[in-house]
N, C-alpha and C. Protein backbone atom coordinates (compact mmCIF):
# COMPACT_ATOMS: atom_id res chain seq x y z
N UNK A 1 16.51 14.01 6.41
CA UNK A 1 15.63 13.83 5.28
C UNK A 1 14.52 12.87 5.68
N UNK A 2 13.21 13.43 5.28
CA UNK A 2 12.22 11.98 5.64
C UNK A 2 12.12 11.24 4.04
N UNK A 3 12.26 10.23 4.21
CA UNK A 3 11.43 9.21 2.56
C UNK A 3 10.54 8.76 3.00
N UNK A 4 9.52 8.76 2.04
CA UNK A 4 8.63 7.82 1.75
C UNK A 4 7.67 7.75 0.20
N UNK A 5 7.43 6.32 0.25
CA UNK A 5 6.71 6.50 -1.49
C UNK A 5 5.62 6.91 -1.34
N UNK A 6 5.21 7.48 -0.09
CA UNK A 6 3.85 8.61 -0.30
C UNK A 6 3.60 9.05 0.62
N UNK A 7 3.67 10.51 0.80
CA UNK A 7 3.24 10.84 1.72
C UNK A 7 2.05 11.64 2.42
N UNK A 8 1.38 10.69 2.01
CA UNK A 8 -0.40 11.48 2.64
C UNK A 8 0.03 10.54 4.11
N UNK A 9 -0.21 11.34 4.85
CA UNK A 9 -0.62 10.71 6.28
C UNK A 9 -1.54 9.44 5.89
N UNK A 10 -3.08 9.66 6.02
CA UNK A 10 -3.72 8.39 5.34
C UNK A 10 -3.26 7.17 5.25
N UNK A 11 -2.60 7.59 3.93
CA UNK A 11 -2.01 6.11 3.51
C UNK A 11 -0.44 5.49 3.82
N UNK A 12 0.11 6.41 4.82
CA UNK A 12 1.20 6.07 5.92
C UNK A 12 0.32 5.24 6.89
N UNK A 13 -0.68 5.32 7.71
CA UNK A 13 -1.30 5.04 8.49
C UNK A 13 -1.77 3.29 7.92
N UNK A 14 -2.13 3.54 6.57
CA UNK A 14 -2.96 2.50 6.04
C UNK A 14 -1.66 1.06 5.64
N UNK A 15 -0.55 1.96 5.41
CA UNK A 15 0.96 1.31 5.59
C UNK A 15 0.99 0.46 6.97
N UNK A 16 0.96 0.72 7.98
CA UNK A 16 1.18 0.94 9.23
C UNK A 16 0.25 -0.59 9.87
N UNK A 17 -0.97 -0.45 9.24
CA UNK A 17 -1.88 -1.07 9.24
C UNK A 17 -2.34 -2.39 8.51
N UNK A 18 -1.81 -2.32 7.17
CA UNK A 18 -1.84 -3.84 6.20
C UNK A 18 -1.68 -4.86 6.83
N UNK A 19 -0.42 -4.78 7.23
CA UNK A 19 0.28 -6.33 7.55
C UNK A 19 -0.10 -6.67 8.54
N UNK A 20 -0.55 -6.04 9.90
CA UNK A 20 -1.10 -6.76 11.00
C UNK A 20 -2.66 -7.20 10.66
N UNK A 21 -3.17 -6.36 9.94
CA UNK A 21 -4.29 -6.99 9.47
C UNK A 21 -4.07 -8.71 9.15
N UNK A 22 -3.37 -8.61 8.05
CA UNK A 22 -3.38 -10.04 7.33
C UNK A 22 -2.84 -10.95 7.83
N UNK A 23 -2.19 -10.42 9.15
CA UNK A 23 -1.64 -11.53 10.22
C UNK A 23 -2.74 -11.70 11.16
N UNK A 24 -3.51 -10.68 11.42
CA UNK A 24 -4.57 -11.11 12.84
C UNK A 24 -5.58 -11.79 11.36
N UNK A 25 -5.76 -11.90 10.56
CA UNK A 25 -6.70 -12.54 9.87
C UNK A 25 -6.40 -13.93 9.69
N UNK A 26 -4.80 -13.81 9.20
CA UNK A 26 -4.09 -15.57 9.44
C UNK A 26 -4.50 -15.62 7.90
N UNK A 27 -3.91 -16.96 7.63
CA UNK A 27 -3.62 -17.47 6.07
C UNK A 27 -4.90 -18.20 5.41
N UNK A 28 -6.27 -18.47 6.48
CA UNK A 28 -7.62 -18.60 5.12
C UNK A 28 -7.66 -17.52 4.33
N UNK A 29 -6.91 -16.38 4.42
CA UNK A 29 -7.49 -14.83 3.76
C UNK A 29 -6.62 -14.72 2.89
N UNK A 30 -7.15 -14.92 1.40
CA UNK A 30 -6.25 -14.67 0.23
C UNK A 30 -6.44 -13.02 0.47
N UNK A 31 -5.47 -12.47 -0.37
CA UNK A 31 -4.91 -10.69 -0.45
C UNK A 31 -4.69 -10.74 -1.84
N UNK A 32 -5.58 -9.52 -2.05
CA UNK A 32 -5.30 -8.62 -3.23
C UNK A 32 -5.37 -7.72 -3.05
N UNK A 33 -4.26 -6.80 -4.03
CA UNK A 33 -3.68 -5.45 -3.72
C UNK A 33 -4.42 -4.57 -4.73
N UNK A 34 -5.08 -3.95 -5.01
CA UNK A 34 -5.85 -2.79 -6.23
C UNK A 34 -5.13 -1.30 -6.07
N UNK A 35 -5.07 -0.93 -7.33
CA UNK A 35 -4.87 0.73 -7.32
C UNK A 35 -4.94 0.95 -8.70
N UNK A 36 -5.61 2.52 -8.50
CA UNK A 36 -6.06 2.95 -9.89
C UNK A 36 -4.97 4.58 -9.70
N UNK A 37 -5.04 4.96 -11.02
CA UNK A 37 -4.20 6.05 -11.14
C UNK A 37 -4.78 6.87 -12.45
N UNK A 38 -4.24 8.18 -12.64
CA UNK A 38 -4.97 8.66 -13.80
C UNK A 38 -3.79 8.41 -15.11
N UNK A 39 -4.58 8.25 -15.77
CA UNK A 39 -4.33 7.33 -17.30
C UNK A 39 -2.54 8.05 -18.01
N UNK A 40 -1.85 9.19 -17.01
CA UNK A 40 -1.22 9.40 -17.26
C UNK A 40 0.13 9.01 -16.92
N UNK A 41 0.20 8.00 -15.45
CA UNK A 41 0.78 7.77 -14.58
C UNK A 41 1.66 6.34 -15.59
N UNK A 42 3.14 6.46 -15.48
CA UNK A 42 3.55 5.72 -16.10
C UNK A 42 4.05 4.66 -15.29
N UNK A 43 4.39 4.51 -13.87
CA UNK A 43 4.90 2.97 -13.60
C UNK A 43 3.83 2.66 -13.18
N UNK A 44 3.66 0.67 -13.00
CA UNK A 44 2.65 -0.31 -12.58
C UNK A 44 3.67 -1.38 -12.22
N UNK A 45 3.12 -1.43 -11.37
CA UNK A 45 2.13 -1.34 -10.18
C UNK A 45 2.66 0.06 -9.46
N UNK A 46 2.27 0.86 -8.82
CA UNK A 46 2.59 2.57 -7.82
C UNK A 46 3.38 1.58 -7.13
N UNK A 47 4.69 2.23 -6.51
CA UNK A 47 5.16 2.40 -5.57
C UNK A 47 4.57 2.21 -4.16
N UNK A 48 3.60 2.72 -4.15
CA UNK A 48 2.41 3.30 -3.02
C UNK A 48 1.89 1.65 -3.27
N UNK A 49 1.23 0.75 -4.00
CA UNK A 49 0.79 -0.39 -4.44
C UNK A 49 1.76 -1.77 -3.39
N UNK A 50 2.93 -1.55 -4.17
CA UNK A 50 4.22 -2.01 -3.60
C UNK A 50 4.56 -2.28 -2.00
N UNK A 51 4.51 -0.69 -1.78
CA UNK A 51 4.96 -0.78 -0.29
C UNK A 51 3.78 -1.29 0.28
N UNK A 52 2.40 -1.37 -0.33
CA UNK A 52 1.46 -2.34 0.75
C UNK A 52 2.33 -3.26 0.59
N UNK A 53 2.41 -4.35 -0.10
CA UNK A 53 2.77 -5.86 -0.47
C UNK A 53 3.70 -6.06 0.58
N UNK A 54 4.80 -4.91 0.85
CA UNK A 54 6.25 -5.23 1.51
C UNK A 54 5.55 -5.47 2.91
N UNK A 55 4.35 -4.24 2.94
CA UNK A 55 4.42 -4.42 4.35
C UNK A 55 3.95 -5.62 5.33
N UNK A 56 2.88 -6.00 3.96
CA UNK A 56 1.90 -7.72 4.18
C UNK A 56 3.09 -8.31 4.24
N UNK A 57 3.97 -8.87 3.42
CA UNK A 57 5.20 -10.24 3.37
C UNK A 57 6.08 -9.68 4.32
N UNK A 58 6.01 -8.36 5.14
CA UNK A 58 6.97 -8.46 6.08
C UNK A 58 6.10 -9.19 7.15
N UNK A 59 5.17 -8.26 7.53
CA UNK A 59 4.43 -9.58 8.91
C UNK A 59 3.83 -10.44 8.78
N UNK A 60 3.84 -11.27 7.15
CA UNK A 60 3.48 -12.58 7.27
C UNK A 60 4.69 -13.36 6.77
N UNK A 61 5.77 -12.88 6.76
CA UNK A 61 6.79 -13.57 6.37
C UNK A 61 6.50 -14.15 4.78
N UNK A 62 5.85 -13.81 3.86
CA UNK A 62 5.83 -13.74 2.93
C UNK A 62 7.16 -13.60 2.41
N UNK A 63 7.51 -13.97 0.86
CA UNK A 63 8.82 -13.47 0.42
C UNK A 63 8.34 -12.38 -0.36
N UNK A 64 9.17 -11.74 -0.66
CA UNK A 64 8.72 -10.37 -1.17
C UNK A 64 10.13 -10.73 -2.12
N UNK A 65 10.01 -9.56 -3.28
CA UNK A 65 8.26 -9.73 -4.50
C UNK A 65 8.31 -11.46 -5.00
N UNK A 66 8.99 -11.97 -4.31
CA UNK A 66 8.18 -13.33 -4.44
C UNK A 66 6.86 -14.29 -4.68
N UNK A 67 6.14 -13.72 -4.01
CA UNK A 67 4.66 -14.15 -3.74
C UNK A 67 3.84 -12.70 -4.74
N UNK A 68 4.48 -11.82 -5.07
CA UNK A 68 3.05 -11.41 -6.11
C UNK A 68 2.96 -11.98 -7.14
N UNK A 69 1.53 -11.70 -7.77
CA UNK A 69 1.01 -12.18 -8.98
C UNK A 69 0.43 -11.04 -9.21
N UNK A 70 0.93 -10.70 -10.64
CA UNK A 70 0.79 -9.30 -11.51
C UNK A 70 -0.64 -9.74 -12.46
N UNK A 71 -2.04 -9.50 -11.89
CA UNK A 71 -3.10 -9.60 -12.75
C UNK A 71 -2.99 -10.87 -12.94
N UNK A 72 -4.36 -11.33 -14.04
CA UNK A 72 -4.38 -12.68 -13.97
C UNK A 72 -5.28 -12.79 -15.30
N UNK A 73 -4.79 -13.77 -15.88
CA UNK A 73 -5.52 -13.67 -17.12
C UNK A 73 -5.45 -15.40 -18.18
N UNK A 74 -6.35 -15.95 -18.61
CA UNK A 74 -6.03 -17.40 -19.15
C UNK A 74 -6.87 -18.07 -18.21
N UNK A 75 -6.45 -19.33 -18.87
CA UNK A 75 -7.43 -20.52 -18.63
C UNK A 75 -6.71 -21.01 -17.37
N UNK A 76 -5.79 -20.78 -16.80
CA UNK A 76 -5.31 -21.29 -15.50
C UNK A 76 -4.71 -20.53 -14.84
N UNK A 77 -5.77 -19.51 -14.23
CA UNK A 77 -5.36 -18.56 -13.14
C UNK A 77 -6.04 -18.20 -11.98
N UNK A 78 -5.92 -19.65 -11.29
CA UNK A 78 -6.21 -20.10 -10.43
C UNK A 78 -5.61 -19.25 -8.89
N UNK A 79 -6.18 -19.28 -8.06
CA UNK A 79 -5.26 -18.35 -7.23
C UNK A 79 -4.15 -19.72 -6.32
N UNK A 80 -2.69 -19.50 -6.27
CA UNK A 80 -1.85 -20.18 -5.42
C UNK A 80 -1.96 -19.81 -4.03
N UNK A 81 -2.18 -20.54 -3.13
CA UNK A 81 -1.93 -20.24 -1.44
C UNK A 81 -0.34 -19.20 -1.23
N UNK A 82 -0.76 -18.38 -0.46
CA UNK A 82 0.07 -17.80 0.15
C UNK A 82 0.54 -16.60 -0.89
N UNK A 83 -0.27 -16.54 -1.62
CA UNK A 83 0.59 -14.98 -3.13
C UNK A 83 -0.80 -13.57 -2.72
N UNK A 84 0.24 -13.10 -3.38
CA UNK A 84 -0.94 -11.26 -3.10
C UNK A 84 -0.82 -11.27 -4.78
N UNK A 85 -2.35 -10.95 -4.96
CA UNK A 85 -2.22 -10.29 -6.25
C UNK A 85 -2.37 -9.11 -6.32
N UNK A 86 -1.47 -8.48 -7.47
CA UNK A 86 -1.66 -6.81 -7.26
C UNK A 86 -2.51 -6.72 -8.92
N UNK A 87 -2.92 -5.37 -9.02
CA UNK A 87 -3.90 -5.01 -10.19
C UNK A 87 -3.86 -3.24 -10.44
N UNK A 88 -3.18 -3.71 -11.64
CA UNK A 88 -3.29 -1.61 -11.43
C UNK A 88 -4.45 -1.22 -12.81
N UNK A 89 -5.18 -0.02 -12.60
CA UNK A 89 -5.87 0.89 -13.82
C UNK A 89 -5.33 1.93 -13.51
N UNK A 90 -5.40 2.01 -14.71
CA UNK A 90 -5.11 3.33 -15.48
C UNK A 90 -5.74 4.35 -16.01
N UNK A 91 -6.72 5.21 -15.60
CA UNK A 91 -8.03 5.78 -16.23
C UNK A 91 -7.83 7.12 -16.08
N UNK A 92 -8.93 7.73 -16.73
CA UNK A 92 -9.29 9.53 -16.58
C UNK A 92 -8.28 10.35 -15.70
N UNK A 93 -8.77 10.84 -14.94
CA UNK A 93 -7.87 11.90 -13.85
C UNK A 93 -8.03 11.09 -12.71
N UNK A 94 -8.04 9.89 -12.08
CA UNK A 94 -7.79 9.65 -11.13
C UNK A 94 -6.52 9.80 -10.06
N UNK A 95 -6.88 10.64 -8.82
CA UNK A 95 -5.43 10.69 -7.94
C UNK A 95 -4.64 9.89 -7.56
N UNK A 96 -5.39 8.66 -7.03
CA UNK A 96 -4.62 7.74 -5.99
C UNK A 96 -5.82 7.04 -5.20
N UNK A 97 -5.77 5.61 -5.39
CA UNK A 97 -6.89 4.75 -4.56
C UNK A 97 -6.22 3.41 -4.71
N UNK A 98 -6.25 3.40 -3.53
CA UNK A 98 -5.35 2.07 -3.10
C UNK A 98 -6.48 0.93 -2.48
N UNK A 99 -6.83 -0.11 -2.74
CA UNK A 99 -7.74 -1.21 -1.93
C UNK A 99 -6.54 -2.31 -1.16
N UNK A 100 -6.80 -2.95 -0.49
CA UNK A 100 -6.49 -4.47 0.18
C UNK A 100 -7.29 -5.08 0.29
N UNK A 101 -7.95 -5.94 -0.22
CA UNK A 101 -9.08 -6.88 -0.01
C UNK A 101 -8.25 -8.31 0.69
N UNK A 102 -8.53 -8.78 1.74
CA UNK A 102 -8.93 -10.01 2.70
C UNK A 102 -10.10 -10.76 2.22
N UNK A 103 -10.08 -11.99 1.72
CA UNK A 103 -11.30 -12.40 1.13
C UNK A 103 -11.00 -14.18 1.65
N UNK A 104 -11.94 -14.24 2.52
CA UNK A 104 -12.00 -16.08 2.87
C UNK A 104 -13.62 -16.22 2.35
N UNK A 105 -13.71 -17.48 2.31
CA UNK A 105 -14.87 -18.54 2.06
C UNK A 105 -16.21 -17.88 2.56
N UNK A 106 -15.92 -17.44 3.86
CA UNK A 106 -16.82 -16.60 4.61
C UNK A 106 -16.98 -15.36 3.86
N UNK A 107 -16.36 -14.95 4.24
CA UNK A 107 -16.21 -13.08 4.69
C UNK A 107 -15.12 -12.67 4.20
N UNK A 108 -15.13 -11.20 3.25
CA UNK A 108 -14.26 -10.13 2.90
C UNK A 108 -14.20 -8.91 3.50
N UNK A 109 -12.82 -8.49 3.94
CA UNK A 109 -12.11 -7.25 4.66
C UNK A 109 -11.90 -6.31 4.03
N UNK A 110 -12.35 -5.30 3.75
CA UNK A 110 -11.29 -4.41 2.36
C UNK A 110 -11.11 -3.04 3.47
N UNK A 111 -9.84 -2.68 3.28
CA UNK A 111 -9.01 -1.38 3.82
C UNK A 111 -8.77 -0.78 2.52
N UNK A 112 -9.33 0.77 2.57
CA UNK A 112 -8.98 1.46 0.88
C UNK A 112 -8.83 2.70 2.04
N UNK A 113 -7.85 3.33 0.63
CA UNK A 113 -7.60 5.09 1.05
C UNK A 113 -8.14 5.33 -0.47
N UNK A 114 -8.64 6.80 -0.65
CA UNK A 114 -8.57 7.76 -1.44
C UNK A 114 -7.87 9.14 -1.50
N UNK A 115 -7.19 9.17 -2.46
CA UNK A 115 -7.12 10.25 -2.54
C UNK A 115 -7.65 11.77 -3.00
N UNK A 116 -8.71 12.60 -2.73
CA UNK A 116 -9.27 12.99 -3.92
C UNK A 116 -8.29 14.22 -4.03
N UNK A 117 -7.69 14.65 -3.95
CA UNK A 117 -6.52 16.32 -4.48
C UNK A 117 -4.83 15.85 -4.19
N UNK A 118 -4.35 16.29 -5.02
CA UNK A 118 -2.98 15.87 -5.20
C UNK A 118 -2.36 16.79 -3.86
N UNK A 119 -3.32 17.51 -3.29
CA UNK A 119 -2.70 18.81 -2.47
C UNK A 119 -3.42 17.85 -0.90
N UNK A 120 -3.20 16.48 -1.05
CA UNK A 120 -3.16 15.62 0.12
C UNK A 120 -1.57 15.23 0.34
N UNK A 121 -0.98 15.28 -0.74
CA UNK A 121 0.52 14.76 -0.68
C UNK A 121 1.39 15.74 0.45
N UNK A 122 1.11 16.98 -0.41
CA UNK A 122 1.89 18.13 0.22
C UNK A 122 1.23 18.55 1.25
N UNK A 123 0.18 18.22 1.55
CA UNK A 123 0.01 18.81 3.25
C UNK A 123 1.12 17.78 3.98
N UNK A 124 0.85 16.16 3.61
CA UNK A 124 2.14 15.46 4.60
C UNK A 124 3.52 15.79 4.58
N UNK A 125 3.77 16.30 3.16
CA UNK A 125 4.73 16.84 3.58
C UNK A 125 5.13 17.88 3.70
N UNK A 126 4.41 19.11 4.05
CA UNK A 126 4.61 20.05 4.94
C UNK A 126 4.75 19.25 6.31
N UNK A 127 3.48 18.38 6.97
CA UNK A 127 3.79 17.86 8.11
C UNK A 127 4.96 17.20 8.35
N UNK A 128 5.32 16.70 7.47
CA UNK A 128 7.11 16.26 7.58
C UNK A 128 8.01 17.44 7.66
N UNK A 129 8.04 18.49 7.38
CA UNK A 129 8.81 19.53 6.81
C UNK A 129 8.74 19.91 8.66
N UNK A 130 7.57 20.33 9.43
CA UNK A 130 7.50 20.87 10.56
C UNK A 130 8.11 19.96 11.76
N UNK A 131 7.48 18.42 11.32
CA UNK A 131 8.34 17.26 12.74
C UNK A 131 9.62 17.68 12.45
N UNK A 132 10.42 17.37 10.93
CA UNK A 132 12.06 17.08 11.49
C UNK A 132 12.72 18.36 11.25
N UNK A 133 11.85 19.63 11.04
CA UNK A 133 12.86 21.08 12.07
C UNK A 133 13.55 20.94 13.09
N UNK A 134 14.55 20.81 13.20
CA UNK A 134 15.59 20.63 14.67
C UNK A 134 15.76 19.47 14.85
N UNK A 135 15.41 18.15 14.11
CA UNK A 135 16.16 17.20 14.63
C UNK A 135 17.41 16.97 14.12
N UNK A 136 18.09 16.23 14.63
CA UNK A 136 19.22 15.48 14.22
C UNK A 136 19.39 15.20 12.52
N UNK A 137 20.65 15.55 12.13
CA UNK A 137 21.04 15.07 11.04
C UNK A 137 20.63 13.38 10.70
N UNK A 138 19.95 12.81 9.51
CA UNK A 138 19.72 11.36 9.45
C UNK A 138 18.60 11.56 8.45
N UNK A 139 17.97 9.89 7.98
CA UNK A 139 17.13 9.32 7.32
C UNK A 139 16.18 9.31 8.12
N UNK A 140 14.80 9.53 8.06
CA UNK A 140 13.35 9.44 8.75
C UNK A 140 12.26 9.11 7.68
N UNK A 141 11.48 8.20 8.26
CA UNK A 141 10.08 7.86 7.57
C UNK A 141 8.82 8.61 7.76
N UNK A 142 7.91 8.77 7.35
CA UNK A 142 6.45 8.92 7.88
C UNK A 142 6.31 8.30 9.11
N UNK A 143 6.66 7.22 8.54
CA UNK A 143 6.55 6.32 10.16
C UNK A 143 7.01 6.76 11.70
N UNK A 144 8.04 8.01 11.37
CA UNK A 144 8.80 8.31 12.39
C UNK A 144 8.20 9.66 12.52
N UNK A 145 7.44 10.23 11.08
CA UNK A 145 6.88 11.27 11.75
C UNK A 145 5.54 11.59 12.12
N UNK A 146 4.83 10.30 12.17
CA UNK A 146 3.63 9.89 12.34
C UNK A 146 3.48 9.34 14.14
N UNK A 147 4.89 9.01 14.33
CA UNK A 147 5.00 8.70 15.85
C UNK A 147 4.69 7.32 15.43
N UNK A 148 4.71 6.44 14.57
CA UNK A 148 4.03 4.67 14.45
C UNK A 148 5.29 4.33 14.69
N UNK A 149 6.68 4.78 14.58
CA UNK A 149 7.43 4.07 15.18
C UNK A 149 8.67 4.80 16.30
């Protein structure tokens, strides 16, 4: 079986990719997590949202879900060192758009996927469907069928 909470190639890749980011950037770079969804989509923060966060607090040793902060709102919401804030909308027909913004004093990083057709999901996993033909009985990721690990 492969899992994953999404499987567009893309944003396996963009998985793959978070956390070394925010480690070769190092800790001046506050992180916030964005994703929008269409107004029908009932959990918040996505799954897809999430597994960025895991993948940032895994290679920065972050605690996970420790360090998020769910939106921010009031007279003292200040940002704390070392937290990811996540932010979800909810609007029209939107598919799937995920941001990471890196933001120091200087300079901001942002890594985004889009999705524009829901028929991005199922091409990956057709591409999953074709890697683990003939392998071995077991659990597999994107990650494993992406070759990232």
């Amino acid at each position: 079986m492969v899992y994953a909470t999404n499987m567009s190639v893309g944003m396996n890749v963009l998985f793959a990719t978070v956390g070394k980011v925010a480690k070769m950037l190092g800790e001046d770079y506050d992180i916030e997590i964005t994703e929008a969804h269409h107004r029908f989509k009932k959990d918040s923060p996505s799954g897809t949202a999430l597994s960025l966060a895991e993948e940032i607090c895994s290679d920065t040793e972050r605690p996970y879900p420790g360090c998020l902060v769910h939106g921010r709102e009031g007279k003292e919401a200040t940002r704390e060192k070392g937290t990811i804030g996540m932010h979800a909308i909810r609007a029209g027909g939107i598919v799937g758009q995920h941001s990471v913004i890196y933001s120091a004093l200087e300079e901001t990083v942002t890594i985004s996927h889009n999705a524009h057709s829901r028929d991005n999901f199922a091409k990956g996993a057709v591409r999953a469907a074709k890697w683990i033909a003939g392998k071995s009985a077991g659990l597999y990721s994107m990650k494993n069928v992406l070759g990232i690990e």
